[in-house]
PDB file of N, CA and C in Angstrom:
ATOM      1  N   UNK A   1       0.845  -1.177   0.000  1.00  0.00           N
ATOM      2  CA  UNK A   1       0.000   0.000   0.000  1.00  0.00           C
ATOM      3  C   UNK A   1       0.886   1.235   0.000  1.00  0.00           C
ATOM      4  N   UNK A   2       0.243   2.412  -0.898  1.00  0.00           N
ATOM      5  CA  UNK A   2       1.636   3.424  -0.728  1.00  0.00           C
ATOM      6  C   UNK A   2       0.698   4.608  -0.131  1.00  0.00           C
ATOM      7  N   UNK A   3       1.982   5.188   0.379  1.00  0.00           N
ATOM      8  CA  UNK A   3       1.619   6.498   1.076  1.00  0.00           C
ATOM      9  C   UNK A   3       0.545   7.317   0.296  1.00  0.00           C
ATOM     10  N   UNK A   4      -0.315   8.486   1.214  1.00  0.00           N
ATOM     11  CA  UNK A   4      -1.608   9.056   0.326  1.00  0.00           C
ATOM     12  C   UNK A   4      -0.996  10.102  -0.244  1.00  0.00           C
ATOM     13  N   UNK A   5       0.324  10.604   0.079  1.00  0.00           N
ATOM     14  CA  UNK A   5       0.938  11.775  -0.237  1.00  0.00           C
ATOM     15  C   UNK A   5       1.595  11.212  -1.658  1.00  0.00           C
ATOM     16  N   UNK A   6       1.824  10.012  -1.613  1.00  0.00           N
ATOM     17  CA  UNK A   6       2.665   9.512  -3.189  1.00  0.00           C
ATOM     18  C   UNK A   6       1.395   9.229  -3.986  1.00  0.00           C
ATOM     19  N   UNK A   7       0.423   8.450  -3.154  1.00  0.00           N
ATOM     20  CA  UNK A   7      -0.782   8.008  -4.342  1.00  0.00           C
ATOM     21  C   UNK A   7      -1.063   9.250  -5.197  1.00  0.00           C
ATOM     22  N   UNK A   8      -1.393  10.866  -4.588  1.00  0.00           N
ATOM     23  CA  UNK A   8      -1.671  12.107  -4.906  1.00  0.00           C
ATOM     24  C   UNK A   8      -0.887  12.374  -6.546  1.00  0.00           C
ATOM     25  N   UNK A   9       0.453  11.672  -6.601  1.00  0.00           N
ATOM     26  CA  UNK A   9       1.380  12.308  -7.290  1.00  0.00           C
ATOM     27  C   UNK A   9       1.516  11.584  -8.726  1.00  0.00           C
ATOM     28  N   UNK A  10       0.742  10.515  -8.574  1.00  0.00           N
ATOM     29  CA  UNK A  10       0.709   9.861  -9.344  1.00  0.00           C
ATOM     30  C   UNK A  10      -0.671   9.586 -10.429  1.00  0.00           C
ATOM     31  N   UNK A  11      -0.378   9.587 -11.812  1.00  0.00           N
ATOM     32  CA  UNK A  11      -1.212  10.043 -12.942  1.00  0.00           C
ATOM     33  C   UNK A  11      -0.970   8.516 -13.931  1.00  0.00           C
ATOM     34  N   UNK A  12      -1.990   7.987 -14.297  1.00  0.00           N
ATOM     35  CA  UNK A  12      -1.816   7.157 -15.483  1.00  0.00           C
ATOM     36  C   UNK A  12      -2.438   7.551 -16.262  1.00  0.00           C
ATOM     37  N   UNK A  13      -1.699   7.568 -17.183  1.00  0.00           N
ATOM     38  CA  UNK A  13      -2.449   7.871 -18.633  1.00  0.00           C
ATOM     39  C   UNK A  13      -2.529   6.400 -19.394  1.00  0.00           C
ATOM     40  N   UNK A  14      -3.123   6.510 -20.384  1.00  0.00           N
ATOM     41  CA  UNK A  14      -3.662   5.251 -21.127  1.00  0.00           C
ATOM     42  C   UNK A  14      -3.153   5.262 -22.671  1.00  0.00           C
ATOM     43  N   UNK A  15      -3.621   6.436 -23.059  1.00  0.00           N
ATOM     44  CA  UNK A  15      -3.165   6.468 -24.651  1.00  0.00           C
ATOM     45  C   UNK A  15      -2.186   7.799 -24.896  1.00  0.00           C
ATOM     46  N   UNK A  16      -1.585   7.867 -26.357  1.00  0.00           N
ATOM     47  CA  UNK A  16      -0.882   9.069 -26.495  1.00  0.00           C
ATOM     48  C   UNK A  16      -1.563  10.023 -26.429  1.00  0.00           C
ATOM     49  N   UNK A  17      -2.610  10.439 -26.416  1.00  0.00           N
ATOM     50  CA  UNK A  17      -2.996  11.933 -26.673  1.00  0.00           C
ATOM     51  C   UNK A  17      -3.094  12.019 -25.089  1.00  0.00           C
ATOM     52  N   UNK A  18      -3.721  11.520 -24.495  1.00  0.00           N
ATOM     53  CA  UNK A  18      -3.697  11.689 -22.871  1.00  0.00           C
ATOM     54  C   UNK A  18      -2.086  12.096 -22.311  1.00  0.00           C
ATOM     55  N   UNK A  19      -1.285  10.879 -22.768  1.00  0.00           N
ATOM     56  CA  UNK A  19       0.234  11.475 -22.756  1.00  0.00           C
ATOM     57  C   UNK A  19       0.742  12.964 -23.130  1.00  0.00           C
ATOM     58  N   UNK A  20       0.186  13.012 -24.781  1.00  0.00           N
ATOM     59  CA  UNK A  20       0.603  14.662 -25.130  1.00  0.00           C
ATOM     60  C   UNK A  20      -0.228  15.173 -23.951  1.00  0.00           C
ATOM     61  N   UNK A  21      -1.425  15.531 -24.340  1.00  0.00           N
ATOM     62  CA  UNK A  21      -1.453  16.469 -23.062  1.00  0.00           C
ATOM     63  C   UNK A  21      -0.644  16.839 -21.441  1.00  0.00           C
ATOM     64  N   UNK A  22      -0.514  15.932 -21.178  1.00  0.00           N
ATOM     65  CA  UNK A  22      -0.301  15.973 -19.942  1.00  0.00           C
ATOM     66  C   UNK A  22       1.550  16.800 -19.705  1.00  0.00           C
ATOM     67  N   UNK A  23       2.357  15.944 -20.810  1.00  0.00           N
ATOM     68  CA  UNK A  23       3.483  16.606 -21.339  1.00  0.00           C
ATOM     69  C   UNK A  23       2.981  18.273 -21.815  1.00  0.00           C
ATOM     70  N   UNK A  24       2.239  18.568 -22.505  1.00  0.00           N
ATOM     71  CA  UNK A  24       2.044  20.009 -22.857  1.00  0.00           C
ATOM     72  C   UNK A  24       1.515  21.267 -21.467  1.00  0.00           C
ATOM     73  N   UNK A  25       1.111  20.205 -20.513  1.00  0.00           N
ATOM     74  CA  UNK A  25       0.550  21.268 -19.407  1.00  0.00           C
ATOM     75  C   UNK A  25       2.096  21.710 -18.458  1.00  0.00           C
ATOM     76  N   UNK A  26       3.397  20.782 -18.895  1.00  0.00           N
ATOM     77  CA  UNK A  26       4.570  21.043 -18.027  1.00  0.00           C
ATOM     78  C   UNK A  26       5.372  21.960 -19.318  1.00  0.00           C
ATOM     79  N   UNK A  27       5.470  21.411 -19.893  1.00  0.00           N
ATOM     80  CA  UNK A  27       6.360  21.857 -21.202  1.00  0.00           C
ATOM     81  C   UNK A  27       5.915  22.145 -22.527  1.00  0.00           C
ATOM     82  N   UNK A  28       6.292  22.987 -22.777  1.00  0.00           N
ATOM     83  CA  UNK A  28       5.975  24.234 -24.356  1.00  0.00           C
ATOM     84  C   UNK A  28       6.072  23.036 -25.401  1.00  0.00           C
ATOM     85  N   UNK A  29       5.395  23.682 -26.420  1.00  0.00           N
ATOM     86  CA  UNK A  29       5.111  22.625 -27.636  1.00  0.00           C
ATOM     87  C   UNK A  29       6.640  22.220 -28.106  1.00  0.00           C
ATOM     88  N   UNK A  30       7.325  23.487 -28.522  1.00  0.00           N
ATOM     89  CA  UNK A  30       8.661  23.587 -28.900  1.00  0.00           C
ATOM     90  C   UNK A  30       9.834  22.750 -28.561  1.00  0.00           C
ATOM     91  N   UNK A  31       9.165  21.927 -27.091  1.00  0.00           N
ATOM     92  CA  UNK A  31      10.461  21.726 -26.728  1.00  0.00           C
ATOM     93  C   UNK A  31       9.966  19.943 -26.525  1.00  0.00           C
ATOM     94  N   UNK A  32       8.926  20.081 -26.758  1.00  0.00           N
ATOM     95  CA  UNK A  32       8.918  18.366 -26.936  1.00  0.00           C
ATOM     96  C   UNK A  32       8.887  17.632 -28.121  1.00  0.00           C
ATOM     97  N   UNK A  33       9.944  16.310 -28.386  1.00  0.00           N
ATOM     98  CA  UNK A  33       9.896  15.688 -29.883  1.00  0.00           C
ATOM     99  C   UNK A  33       8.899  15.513 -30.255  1.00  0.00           C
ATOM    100  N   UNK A  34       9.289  15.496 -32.041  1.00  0.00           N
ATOM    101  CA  UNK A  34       8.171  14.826 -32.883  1.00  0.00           C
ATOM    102  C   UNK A  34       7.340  13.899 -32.174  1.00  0.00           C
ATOM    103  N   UNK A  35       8.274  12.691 -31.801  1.00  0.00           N
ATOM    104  CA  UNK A  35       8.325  11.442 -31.270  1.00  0.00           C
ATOM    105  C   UNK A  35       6.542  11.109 -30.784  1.00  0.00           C
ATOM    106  N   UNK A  36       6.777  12.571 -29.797  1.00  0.00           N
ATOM    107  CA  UNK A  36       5.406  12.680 -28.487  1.00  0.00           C
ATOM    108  C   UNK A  36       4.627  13.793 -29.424  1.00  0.00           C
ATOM    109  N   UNK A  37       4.726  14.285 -30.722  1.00  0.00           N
ATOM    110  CA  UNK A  37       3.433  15.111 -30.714  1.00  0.00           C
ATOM    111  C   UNK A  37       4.536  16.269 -30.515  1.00  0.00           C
ATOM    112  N   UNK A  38       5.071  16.891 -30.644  1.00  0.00           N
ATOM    113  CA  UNK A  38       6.125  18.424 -30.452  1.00  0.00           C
ATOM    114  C   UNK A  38       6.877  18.952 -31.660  1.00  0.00           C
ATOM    115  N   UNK A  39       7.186  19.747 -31.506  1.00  0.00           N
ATOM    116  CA  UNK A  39       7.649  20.576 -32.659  1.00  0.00           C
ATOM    117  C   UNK A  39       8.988  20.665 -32.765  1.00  0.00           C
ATOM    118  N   UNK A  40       9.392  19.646 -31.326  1.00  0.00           N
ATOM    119  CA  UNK A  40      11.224  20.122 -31.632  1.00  0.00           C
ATOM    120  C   UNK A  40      12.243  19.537 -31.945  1.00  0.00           C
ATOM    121  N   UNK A  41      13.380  19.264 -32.191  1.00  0.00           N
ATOM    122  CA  UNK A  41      14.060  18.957 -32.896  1.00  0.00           C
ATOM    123  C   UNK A  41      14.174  17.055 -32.672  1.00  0.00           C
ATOM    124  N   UNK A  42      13.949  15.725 -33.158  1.00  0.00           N
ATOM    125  CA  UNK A  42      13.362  14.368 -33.266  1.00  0.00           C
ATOM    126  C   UNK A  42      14.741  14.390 -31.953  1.00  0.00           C
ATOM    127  N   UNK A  43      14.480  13.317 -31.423  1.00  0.00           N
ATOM    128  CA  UNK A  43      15.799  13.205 -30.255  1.00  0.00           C
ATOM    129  C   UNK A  43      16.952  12.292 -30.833  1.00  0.00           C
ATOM    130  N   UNK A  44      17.616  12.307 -30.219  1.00  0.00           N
ATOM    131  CA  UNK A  44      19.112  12.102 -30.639  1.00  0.00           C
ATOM    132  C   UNK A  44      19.638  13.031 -31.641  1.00  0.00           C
ATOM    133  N   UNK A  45      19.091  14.009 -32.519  1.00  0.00           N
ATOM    134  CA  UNK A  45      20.016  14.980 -33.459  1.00  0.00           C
ATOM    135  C   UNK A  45      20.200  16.604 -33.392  1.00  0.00           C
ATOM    136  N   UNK A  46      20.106  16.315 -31.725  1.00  0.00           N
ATOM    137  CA  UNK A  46      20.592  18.128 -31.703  1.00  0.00           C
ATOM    138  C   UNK A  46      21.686  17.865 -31.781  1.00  0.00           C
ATOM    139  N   UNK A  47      22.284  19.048 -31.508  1.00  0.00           N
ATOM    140  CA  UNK A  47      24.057  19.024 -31.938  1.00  0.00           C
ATOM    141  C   UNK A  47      25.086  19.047 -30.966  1.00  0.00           C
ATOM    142  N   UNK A  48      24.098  18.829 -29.596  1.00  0.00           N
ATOM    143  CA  UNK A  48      24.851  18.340 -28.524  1.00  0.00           C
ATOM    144  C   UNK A  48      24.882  16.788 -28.354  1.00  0.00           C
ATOM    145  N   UNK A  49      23.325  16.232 -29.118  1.00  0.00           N
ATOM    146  CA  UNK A  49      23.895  14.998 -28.755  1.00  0.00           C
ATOM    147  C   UNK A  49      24.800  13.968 -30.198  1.00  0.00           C
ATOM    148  N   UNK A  50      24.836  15.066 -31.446  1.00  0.00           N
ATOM    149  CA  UNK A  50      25.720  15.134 -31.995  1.00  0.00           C
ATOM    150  C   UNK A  50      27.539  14.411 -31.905  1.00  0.00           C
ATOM    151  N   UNK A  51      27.222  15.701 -30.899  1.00  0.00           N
ATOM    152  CA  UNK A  51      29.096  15.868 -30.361  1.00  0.00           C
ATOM    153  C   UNK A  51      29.431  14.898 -29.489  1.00  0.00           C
ATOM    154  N   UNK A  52      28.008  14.418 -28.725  1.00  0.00           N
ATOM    155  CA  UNK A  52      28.374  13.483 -27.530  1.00  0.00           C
ATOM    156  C   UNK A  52      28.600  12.233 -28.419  1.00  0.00           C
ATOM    157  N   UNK A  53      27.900  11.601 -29.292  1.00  0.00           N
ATOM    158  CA  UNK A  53      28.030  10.346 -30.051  1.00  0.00           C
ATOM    159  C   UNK A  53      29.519  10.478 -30.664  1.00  0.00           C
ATOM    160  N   UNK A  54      29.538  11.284 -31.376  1.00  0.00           N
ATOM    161  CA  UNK A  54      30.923  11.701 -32.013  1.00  0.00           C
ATOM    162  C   UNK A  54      32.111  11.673 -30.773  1.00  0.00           C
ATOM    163  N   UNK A  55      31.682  11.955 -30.170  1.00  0.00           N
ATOM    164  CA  UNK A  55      32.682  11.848 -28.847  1.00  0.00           C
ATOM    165  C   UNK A  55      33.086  10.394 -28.006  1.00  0.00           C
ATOM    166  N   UNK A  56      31.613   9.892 -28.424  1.00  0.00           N
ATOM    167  CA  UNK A  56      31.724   8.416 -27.762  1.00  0.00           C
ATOM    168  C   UNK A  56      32.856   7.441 -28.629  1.00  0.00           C
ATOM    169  N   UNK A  57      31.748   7.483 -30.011  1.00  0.00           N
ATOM    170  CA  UNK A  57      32.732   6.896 -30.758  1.00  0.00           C
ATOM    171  C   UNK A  57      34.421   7.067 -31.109  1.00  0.00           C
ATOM    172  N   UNK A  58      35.081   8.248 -30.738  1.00  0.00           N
ATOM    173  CA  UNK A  58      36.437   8.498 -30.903  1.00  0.00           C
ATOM    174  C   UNK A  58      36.703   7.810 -29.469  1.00  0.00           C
ATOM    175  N   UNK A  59      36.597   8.207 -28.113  1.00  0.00           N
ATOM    176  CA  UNK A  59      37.473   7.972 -27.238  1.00  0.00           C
ATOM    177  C   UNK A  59      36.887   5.688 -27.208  1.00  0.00           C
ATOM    178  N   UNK A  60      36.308   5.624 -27.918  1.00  0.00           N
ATOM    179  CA  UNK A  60      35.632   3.689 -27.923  1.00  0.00           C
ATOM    180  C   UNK A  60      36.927   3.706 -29.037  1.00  0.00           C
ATOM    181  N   UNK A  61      37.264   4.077 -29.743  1.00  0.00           N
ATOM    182  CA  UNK A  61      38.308   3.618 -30.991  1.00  0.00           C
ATOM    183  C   UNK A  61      39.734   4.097 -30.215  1.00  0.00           C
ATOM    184  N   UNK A  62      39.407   4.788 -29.323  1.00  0.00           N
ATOM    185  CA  UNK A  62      41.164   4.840 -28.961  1.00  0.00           C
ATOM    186  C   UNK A  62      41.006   4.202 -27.857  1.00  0.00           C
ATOM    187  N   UNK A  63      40.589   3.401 -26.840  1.00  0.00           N
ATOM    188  CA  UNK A  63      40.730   3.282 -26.384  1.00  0.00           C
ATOM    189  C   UNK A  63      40.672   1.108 -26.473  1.00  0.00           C
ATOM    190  N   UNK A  64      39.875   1.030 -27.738  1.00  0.00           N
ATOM    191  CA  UNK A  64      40.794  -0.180 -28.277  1.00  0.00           C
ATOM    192  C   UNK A  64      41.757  -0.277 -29.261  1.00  0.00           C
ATOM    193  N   UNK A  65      42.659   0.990 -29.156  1.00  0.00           N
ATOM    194  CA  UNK A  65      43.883   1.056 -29.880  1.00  0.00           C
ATOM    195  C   UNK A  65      44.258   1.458 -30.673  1.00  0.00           C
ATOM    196  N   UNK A  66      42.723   2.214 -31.494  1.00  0.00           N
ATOM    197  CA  UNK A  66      43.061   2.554 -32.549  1.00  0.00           C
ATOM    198  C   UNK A  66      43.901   4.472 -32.982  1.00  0.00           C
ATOM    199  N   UNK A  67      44.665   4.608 -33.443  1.00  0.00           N
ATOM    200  CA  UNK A  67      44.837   5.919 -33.907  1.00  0.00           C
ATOM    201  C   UNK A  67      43.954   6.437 -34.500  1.00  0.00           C
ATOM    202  N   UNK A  68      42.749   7.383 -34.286  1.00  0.00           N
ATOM    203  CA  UNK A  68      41.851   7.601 -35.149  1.00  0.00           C
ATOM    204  C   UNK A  68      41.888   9.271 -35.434  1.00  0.00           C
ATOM    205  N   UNK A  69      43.489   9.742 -34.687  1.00  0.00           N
ATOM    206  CA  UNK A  69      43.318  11.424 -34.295  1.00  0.00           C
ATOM    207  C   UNK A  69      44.663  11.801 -34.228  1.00  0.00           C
ATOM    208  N   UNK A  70      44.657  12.888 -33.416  1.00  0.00           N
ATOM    209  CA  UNK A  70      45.761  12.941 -32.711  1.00  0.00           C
ATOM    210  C   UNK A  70      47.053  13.631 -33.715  1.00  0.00           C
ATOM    211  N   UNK A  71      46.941  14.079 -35.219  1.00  0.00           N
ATOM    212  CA  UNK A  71      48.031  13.867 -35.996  1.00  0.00           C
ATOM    213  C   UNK A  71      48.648  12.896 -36.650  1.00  0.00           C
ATOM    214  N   UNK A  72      47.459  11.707 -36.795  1.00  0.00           N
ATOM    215  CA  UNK A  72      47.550  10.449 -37.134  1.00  0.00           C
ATOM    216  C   UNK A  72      47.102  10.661 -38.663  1.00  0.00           C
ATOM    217  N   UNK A  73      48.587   9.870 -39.281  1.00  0.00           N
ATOM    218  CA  UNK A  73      48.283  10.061 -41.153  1.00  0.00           C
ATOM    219  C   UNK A  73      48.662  11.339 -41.338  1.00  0.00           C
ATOM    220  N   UNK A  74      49.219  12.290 -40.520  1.00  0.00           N
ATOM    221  CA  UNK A  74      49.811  13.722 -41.504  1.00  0.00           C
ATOM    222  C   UNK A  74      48.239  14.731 -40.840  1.00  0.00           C
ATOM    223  N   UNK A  75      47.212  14.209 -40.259  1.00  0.00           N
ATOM    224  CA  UNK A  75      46.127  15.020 -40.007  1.00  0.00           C
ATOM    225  C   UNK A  75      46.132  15.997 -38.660  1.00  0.00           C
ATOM    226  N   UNK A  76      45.721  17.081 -38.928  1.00  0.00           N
ATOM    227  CA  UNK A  76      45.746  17.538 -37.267  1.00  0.00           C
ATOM    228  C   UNK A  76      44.762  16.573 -36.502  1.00  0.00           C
ATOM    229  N   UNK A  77      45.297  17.124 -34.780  1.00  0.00           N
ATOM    230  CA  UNK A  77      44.323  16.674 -34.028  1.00  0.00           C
ATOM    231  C   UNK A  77      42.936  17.099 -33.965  1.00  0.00           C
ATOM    232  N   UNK A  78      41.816  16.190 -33.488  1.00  0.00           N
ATOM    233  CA  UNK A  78      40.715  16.180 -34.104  1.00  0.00           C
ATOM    234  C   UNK A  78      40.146  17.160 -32.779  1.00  0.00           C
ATOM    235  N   UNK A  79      38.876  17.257 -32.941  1.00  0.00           N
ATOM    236  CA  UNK A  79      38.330  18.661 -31.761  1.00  0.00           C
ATOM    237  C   UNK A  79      38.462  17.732 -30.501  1.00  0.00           C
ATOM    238  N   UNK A  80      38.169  16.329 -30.682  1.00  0.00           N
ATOM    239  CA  UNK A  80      38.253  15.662 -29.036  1.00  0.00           C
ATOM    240  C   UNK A  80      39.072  15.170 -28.119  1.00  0.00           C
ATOM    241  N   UNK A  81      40.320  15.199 -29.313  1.00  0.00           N
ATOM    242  CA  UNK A  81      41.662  15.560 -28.799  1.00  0.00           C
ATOM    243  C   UNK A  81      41.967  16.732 -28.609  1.00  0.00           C
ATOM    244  N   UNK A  82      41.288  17.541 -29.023  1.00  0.00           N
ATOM    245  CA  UNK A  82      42.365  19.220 -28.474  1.00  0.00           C
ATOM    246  C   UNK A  82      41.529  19.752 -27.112  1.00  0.00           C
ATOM    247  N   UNK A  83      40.367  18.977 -26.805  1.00  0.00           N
ATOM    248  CA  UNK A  83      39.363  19.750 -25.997  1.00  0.00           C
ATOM    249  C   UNK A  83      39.741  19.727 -24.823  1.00  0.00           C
ATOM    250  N   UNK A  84      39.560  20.777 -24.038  1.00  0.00           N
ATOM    251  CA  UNK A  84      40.011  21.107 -22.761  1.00  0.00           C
ATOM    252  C   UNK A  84      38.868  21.769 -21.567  1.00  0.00           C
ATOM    253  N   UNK A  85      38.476  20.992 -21.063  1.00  0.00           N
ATOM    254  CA  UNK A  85      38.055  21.044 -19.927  1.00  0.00           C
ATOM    255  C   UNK A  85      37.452  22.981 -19.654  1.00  0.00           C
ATOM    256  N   UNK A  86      36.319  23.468 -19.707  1.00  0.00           N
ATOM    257  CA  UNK A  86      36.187  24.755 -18.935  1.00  0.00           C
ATOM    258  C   UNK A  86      36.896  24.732 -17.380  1.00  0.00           C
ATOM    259  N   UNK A  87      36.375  24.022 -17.098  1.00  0.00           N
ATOM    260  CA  UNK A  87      36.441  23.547 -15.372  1.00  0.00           C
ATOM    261  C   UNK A  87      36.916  22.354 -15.143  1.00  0.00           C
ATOM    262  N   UNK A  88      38.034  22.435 -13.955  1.00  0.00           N
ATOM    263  CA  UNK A  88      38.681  21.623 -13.575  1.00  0.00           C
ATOM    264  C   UNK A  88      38.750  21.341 -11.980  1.00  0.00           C
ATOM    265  N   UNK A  89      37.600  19.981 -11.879  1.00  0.00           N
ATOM    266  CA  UNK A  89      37.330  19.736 -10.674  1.00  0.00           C
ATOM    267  C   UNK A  89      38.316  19.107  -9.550  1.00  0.00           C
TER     268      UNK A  89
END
């Protein structure tokens, strides 16, 4: 049995449009994916999560060995080799 203060907090929805809505009463049309009914950019291809994939995949190739950067082949180093930290915890 759960607390009456958690039962309160809790919402089932059933179908997507019940879903969109309920997403549209917290958050602007703009900022939720196609995916759900939104206008904003499909997920996975903003250009942060861009850089993060791109990022995954370089430090997964060097780190089973491969030279994929760095001045490797006559090339400069690539942005995820030159990148430096704003903040240094």
């Amino acid at each position: 049995m759960l607390d009456e203060v958690t039962l309160q907090k809790i919402t089932i929805l059933r179908n997507k449009n019940e879903i969109f809505q309920a997403m549209l009463e917290k958050i602007p049309i703009e900022n939720i994916p196609p995916e759900y009914g939104g206008k904003s950019m499909p997920l996975g291809y903003s250009p942060e999560e861009q850089l993060l994939w791109d990022m995954m995949r370089h430090n997964n190739a060097r780190a089973q060995g491969y030279q994929v950067c760095n001045g490797a082949c006559g090339q400069s180093p690539c942005l995820h080799c030159t990148f430096v930290a704003v903040r240094s915890y």
